[in-house]
PDB file of N, CA and C in Angstrom:
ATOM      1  N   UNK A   1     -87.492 130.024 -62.259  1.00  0.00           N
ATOM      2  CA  UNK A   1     -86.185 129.678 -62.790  1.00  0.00           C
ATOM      3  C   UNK A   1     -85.610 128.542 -61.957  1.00  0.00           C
ATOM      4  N   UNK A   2     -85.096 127.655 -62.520  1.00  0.00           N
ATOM      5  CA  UNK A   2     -84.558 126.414 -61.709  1.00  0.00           C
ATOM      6  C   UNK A   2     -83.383 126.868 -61.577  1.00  0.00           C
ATOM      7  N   UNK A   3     -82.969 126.141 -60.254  1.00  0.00           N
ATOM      8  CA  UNK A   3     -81.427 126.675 -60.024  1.00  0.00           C
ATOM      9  C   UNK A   3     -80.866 125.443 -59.950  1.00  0.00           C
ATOM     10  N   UNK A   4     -79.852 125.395 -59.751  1.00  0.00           N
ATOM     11  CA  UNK A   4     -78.334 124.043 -59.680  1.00  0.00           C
ATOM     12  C   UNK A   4     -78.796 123.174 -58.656  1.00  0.00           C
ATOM     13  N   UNK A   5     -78.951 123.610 -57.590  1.00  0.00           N
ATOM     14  CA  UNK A   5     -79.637 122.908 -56.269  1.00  0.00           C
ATOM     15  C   UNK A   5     -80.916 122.081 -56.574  1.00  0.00           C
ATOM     16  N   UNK A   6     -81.746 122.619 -57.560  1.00  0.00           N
ATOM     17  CA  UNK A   6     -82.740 121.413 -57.960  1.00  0.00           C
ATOM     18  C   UNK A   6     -83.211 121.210 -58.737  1.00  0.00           C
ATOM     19  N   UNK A   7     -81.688 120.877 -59.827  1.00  0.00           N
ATOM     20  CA  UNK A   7     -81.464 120.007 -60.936  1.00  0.00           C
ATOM     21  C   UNK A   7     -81.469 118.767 -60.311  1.00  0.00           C
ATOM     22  N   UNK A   8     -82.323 117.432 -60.450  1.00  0.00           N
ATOM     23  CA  UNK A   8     -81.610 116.345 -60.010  1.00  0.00           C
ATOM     24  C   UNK A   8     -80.824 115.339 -60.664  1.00  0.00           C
ATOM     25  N   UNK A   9     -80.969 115.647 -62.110  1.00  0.00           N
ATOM     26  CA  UNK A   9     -79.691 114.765 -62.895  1.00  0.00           C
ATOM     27  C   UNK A   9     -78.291 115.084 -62.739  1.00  0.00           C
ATOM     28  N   UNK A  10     -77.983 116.800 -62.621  1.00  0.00           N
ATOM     29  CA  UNK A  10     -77.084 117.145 -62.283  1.00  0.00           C
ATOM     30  C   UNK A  10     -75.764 117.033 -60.930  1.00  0.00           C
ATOM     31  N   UNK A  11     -74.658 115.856 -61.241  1.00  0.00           N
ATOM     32  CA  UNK A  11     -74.015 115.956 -59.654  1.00  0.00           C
ATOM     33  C   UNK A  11     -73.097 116.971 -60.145  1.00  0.00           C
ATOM     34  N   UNK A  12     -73.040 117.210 -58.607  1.00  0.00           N
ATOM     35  CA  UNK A  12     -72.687 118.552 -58.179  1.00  0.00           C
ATOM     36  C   UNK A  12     -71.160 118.017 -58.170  1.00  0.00           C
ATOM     37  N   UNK A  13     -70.347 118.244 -58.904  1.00  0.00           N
ATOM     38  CA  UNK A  13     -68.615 117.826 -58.713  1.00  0.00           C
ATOM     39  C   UNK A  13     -67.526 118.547 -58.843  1.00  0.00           C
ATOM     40  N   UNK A  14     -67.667 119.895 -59.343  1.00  0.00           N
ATOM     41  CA  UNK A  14     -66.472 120.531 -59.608  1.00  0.00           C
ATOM     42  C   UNK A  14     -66.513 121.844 -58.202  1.00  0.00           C
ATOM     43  N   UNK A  15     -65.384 122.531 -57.042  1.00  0.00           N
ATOM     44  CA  UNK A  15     -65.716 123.258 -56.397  1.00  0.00           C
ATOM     45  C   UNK A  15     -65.357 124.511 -56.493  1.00  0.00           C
ATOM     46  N   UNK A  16     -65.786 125.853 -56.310  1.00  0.00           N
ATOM     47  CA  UNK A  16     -65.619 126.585 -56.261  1.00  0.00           C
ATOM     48  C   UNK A  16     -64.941 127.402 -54.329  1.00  0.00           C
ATOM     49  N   UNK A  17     -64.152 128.303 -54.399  1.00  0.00           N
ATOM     50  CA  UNK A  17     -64.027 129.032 -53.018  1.00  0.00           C
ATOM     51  C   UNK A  17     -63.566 130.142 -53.164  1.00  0.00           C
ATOM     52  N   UNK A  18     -64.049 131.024 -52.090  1.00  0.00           N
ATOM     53  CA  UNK A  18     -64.251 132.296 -52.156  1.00  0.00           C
ATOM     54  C   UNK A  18     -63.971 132.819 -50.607  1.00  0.00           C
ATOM     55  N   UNK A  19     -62.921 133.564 -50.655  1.00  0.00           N
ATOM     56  CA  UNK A  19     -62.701 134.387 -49.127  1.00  0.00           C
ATOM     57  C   UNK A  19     -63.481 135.729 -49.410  1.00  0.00           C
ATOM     58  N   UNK A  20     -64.273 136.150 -48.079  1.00  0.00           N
ATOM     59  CA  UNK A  20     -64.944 136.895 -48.103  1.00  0.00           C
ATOM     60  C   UNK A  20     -65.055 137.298 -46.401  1.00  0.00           C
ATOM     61  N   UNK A  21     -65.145 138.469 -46.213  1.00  0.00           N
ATOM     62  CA  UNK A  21     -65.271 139.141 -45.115  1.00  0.00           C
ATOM     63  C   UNK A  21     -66.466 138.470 -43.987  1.00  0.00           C
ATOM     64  N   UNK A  22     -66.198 138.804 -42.710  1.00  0.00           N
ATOM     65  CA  UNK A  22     -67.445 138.282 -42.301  1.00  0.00           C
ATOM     66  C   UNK A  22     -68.676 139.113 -42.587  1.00  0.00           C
ATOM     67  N   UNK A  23     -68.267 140.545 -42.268  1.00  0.00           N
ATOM     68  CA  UNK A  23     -69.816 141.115 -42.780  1.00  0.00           C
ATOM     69  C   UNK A  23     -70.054 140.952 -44.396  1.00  0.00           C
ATOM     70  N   UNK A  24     -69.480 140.464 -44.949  1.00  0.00           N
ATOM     71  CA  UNK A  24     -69.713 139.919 -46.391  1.00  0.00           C
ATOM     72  C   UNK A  24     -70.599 138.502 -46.399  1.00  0.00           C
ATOM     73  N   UNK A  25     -70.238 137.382 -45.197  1.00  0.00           N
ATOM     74  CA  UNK A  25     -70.907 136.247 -45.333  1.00  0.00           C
ATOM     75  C   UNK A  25     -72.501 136.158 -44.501  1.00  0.00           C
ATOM     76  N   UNK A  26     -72.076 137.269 -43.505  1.00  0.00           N
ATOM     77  CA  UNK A  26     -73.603 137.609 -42.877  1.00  0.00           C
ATOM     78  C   UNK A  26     -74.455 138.248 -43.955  1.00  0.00           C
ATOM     79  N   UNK A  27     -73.829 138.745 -44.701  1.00  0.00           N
ATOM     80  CA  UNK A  27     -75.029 139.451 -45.351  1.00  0.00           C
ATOM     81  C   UNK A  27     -75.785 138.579 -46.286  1.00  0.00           C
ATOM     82  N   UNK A  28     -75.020 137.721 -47.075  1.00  0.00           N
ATOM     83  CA  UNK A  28     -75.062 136.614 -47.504  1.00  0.00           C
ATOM     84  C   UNK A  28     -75.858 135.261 -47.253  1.00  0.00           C
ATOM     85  N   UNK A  29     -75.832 135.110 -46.453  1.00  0.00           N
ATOM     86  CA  UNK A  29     -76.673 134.413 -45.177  1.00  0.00           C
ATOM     87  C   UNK A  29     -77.971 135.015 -44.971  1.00  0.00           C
ATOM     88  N   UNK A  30     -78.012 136.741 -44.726  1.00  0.00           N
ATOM     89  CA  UNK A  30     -79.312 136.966 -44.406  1.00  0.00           C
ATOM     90  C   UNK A  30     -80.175 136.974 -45.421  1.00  0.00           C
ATOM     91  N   UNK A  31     -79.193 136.994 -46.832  1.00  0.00           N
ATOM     92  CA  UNK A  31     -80.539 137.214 -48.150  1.00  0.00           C
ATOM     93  C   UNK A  31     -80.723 135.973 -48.602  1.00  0.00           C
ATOM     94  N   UNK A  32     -79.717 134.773 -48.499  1.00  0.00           N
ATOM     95  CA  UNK A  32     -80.758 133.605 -48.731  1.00  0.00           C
ATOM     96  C   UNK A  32     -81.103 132.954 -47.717  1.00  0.00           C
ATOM     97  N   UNK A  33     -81.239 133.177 -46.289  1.00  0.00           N
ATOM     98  CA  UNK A  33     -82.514 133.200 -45.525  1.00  0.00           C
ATOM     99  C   UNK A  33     -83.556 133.950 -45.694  1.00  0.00           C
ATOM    100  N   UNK A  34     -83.746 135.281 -46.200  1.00  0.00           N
ATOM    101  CA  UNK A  34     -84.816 135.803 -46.618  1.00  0.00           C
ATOM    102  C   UNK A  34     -85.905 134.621 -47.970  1.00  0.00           C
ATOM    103  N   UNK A  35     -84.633 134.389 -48.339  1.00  0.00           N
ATOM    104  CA  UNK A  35     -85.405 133.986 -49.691  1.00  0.00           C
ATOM    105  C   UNK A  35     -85.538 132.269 -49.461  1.00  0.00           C
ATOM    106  N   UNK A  36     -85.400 131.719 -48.371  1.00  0.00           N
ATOM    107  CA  UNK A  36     -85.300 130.384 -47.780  1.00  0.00           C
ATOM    108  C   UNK A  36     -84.843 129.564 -48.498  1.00  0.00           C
ATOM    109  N   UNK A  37     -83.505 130.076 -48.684  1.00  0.00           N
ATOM    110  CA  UNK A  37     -82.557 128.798 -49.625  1.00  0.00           C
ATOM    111  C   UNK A  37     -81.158 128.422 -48.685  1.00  0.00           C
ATOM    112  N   UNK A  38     -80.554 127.588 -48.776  1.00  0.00           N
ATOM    113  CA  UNK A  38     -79.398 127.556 -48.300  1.00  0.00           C
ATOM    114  C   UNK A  38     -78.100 128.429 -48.994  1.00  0.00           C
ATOM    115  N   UNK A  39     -77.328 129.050 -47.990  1.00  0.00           N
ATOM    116  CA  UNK A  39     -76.143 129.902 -48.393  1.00  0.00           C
ATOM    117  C   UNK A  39     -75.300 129.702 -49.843  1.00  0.00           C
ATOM    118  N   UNK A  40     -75.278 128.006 -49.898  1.00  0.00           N
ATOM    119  CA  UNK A  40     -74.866 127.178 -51.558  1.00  0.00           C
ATOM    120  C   UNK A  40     -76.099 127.985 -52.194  1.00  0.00           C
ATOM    121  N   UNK A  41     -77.140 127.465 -52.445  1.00  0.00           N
ATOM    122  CA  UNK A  41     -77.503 127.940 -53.766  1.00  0.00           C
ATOM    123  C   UNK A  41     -77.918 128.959 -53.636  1.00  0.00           C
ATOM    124  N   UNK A  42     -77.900 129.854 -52.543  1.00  0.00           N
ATOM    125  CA  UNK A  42     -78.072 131.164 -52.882  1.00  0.00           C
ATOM    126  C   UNK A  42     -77.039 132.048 -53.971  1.00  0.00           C
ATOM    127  N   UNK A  43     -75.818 131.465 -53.342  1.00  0.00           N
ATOM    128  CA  UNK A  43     -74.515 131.792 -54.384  1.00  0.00           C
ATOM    129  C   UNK A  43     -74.393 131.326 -55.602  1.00  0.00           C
ATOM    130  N   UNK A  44     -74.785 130.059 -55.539  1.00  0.00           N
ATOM    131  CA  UNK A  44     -74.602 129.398 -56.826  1.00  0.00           C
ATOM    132  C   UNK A  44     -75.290 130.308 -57.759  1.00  0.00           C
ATOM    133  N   UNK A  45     -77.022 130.204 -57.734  1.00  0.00           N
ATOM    134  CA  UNK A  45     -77.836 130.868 -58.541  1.00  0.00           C
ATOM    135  C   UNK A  45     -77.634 132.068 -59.123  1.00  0.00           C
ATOM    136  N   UNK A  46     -77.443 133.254 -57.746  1.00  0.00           N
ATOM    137  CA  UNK A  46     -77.076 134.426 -58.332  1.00  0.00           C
ATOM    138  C   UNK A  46     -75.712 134.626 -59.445  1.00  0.00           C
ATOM    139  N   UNK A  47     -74.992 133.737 -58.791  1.00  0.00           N
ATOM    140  CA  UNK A  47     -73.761 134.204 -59.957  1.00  0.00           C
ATOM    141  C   UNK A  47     -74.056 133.227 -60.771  1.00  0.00           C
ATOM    142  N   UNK A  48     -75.156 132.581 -61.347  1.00  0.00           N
ATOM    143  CA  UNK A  48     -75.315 131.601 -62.427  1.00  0.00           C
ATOM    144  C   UNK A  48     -76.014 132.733 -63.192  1.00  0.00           C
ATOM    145  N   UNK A  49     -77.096 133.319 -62.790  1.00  0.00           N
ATOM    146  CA  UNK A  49     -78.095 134.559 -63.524  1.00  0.00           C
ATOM    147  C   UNK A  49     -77.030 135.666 -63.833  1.00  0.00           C
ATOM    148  N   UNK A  50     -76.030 136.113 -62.731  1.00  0.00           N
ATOM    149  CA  UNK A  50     -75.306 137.159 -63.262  1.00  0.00           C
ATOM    150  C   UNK A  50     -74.443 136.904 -64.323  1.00  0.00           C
ATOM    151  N   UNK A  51     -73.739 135.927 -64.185  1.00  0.00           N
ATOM    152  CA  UNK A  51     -72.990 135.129 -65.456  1.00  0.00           C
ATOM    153  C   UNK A  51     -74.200 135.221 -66.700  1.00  0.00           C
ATOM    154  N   UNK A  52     -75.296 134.357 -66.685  1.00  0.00           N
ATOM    155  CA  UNK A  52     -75.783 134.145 -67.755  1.00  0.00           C
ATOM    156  C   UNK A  52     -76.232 135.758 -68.668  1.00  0.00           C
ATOM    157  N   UNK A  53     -76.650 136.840 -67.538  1.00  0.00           N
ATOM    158  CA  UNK A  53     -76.952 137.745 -68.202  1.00  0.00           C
ATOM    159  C   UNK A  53     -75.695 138.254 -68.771  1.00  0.00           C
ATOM    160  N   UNK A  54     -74.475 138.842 -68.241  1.00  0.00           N
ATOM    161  CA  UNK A  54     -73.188 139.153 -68.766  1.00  0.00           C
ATOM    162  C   UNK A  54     -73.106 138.350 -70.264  1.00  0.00           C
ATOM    163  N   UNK A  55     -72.978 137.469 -70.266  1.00  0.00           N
ATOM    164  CA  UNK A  55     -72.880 136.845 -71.725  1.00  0.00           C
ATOM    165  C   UNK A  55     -73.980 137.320 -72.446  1.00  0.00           C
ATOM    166  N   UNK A  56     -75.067 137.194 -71.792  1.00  0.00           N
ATOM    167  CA  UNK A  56     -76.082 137.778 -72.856  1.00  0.00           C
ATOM    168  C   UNK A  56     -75.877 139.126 -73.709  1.00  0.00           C
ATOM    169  N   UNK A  57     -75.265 139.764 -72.580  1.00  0.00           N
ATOM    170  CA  UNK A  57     -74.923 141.610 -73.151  1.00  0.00           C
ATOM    171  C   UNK A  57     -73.402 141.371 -73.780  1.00  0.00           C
ATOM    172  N   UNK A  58     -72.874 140.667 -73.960  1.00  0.00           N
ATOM    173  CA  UNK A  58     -72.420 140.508 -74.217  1.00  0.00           C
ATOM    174  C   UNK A  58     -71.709 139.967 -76.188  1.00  0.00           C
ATOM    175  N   UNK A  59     -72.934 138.855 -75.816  1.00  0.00           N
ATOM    176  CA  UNK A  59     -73.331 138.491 -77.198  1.00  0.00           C
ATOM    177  C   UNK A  59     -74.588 139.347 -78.003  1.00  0.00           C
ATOM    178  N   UNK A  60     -74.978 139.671 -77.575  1.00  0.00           N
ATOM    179  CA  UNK A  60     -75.735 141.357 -78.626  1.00  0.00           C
ATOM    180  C   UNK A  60     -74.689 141.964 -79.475  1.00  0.00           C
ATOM    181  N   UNK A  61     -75.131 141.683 -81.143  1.00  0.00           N
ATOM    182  CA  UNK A  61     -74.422 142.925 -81.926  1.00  0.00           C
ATOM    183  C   UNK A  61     -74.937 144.035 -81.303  1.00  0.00           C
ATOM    184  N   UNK A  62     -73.249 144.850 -81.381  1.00  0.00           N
ATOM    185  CA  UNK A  62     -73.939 146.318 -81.527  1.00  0.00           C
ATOM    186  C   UNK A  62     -73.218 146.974 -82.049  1.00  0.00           C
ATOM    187  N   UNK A  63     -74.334 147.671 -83.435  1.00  0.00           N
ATOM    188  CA  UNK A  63     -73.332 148.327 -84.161  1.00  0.00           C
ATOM    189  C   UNK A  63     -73.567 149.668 -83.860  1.00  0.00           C
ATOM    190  N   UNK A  64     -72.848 150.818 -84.708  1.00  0.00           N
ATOM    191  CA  UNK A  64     -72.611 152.370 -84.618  1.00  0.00           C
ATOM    192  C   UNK A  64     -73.578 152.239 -85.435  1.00  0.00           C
ATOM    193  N   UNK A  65     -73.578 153.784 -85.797  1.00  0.00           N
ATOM    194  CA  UNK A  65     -75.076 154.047 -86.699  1.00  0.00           C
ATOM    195  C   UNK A  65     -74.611 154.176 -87.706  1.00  0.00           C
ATOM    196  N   UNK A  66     -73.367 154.383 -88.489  1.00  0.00           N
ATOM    197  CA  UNK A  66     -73.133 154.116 -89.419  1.00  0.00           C
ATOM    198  C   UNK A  66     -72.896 153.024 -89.878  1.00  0.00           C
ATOM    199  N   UNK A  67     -72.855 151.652 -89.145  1.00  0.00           N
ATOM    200  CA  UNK A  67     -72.654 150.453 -89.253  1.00  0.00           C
ATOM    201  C   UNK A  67     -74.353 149.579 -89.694  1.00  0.00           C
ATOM    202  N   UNK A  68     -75.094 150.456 -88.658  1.00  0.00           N
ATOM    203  CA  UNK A  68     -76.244 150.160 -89.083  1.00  0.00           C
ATOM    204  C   UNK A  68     -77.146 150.813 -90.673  1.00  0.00           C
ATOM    205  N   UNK A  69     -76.695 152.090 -90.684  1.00  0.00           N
ATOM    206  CA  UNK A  69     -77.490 152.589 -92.214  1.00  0.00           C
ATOM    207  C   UNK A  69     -76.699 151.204 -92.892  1.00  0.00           C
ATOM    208  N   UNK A  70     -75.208 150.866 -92.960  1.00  0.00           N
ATOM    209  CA  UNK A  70     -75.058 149.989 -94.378  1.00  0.00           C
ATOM    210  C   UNK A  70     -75.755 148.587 -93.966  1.00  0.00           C
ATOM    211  N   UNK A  71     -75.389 148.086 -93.146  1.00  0.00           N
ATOM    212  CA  UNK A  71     -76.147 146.854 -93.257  1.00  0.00           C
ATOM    213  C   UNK A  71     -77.808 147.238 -93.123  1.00  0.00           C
ATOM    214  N   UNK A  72     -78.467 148.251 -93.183  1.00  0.00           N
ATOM    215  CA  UNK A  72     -79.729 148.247 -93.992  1.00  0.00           C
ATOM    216  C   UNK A  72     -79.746 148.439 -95.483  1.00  0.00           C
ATOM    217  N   UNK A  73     -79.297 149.165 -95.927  1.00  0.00           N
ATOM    218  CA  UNK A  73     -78.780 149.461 -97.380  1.00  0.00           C
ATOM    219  C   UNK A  73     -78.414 147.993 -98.183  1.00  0.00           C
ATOM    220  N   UNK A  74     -77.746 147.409 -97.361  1.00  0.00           N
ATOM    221  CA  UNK A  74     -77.461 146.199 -98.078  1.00  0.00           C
ATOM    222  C   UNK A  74     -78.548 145.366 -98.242  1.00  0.00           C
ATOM    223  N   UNK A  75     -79.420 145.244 -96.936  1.00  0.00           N
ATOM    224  CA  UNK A  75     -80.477 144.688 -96.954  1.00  0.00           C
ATOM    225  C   UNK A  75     -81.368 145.352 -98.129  1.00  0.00           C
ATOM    226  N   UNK A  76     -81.270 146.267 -97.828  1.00  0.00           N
ATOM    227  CA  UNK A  76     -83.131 147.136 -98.681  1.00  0.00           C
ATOM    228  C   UNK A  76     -82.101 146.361-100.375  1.00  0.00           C
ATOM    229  N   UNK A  77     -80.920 147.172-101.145  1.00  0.00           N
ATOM    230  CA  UNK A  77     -80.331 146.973-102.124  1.00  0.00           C
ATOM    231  C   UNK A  77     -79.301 146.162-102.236  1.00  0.00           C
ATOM    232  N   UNK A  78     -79.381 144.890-101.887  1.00  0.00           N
ATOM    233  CA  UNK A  78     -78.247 144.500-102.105  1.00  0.00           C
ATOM    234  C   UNK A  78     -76.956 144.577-103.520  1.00  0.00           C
ATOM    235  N   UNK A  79     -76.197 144.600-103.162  1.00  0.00           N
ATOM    236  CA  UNK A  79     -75.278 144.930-104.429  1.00  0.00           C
ATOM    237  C   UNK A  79     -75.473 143.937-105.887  1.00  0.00           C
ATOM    238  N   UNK A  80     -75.188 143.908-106.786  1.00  0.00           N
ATOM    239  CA  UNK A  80     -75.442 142.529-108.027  1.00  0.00           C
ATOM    240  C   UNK A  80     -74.442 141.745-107.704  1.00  0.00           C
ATOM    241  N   UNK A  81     -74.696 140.706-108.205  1.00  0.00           N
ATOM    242  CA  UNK A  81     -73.314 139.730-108.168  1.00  0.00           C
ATOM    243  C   UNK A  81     -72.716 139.794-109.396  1.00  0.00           C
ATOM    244  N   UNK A  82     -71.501 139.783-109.233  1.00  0.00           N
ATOM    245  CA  UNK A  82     -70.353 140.344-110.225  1.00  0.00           C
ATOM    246  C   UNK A  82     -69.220 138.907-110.323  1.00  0.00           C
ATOM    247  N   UNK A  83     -68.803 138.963-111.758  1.00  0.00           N
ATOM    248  CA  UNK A  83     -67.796 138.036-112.009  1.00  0.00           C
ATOM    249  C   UNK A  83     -68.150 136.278-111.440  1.00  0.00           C
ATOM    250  N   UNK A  84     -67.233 135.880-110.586  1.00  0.00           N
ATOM    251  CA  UNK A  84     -68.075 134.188-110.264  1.00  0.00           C
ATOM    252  C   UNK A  84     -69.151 133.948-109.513  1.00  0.00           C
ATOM    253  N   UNK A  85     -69.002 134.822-108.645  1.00  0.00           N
ATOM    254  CA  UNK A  85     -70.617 134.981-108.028  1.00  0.00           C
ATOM    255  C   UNK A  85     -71.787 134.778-109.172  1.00  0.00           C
ATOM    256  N   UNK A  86     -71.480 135.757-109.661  1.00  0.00           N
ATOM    257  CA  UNK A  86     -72.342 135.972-110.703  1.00  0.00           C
ATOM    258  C   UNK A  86     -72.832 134.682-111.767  1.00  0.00           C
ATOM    259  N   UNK A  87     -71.760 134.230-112.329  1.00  0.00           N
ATOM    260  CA  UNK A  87     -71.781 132.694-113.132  1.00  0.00           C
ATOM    261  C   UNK A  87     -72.270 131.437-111.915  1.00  0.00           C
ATOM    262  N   UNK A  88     -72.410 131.602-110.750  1.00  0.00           N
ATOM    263  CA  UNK A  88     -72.181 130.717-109.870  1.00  0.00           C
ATOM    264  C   UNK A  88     -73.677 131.178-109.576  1.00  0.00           C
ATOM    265  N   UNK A  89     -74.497 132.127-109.723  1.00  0.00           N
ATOM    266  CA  UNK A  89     -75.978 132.091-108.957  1.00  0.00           C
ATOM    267  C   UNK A  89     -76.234 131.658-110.543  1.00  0.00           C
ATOM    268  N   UNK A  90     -76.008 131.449-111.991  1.00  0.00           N
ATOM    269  CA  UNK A  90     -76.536 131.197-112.964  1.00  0.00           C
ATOM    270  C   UNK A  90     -77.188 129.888-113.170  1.00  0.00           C
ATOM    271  N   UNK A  91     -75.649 129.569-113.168  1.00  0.00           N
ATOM    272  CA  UNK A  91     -75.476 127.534-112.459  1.00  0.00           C
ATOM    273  C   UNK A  91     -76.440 126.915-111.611  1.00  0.00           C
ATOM    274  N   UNK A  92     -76.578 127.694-110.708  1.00  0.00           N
ATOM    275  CA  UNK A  92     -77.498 127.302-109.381  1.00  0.00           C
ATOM    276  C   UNK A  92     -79.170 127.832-110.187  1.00  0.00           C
ATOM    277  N   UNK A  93     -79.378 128.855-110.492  1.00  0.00           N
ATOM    278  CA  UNK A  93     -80.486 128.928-111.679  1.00  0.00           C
ATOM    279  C   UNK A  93     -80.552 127.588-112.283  1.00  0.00           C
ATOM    280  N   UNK A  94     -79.914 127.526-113.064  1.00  0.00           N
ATOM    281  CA  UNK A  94     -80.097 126.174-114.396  1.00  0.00           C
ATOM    282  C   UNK A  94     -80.046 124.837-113.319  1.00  0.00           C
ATOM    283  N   UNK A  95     -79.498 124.799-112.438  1.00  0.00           N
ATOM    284  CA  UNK A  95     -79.955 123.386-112.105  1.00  0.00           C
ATOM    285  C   UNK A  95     -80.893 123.224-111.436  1.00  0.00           C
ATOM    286  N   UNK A  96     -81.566 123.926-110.662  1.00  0.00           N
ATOM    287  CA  UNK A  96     -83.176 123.989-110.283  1.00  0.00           C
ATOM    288  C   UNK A  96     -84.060 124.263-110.911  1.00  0.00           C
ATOM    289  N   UNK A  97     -83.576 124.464-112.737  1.00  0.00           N
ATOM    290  CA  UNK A  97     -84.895 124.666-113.182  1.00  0.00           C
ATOM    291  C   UNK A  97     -84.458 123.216-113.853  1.00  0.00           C
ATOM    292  N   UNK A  98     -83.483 122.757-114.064  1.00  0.00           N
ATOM    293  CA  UNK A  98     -83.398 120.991-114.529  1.00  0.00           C
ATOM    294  C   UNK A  98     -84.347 120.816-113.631  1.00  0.00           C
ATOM    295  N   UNK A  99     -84.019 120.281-112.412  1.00  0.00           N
ATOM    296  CA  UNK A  99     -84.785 119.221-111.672  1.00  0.00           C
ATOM    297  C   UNK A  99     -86.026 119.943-111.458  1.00  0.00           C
ATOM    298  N   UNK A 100     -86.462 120.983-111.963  1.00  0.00           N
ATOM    299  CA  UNK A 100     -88.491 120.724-111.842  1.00  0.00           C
ATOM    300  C   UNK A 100     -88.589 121.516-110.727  1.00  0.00           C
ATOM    301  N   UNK A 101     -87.359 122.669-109.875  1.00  0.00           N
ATOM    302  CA  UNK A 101     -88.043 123.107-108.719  1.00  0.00           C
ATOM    303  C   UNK A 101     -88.163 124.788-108.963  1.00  0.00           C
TER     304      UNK A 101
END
């Protein structure tokens, strides 16, 4: 996964800051020295992945199960089209069989 730190089209211009405890910044320090990055993109990254996943769960439908039987139902049967719908898929019939498709 590429992180912000080595994007190189990307300048780095807008800042972020964050007060945080010292045993909050040691710890911080020791896991992206573990992982041999600098303290920036150690932060950056993780809250770029945690952000990106949050939206992800985020943007997932999720329906109830009664939400789900109808939108299968609709799928398997969809309802007829009634009134202009109805005259309006006719229209759309007759002019694709004009033009030959």
């Amino acid at each position: 996964m590429r992180t912000v730190a080595t994007e190189p089209n990307r300048t780095r211009s807008a800042r972020l800051e964050a007060r945080v405890t010292q045993e909050q910044k040691d710890r911080l320090e020791r896991a992206a020295s573990l992982q041999g990055r600098s303290l920036t993109d150690f932060i950056v990254s993780t809250v770029e992945e945690a952000a990106a996943r949050i939206l992800r769960e985020r943007e997932v439908l999720a329906l109830s199960a009664r939400d789900r039987k109808a939108f299968v139902a609709a799928l398997l049967k969809p309802p007829v089209p009634r009134g202009r719908l109805a005259r309006a898929v006719k229209r759309y019939n007759r002019a694709l069989a004009a033009n030959g498709a």
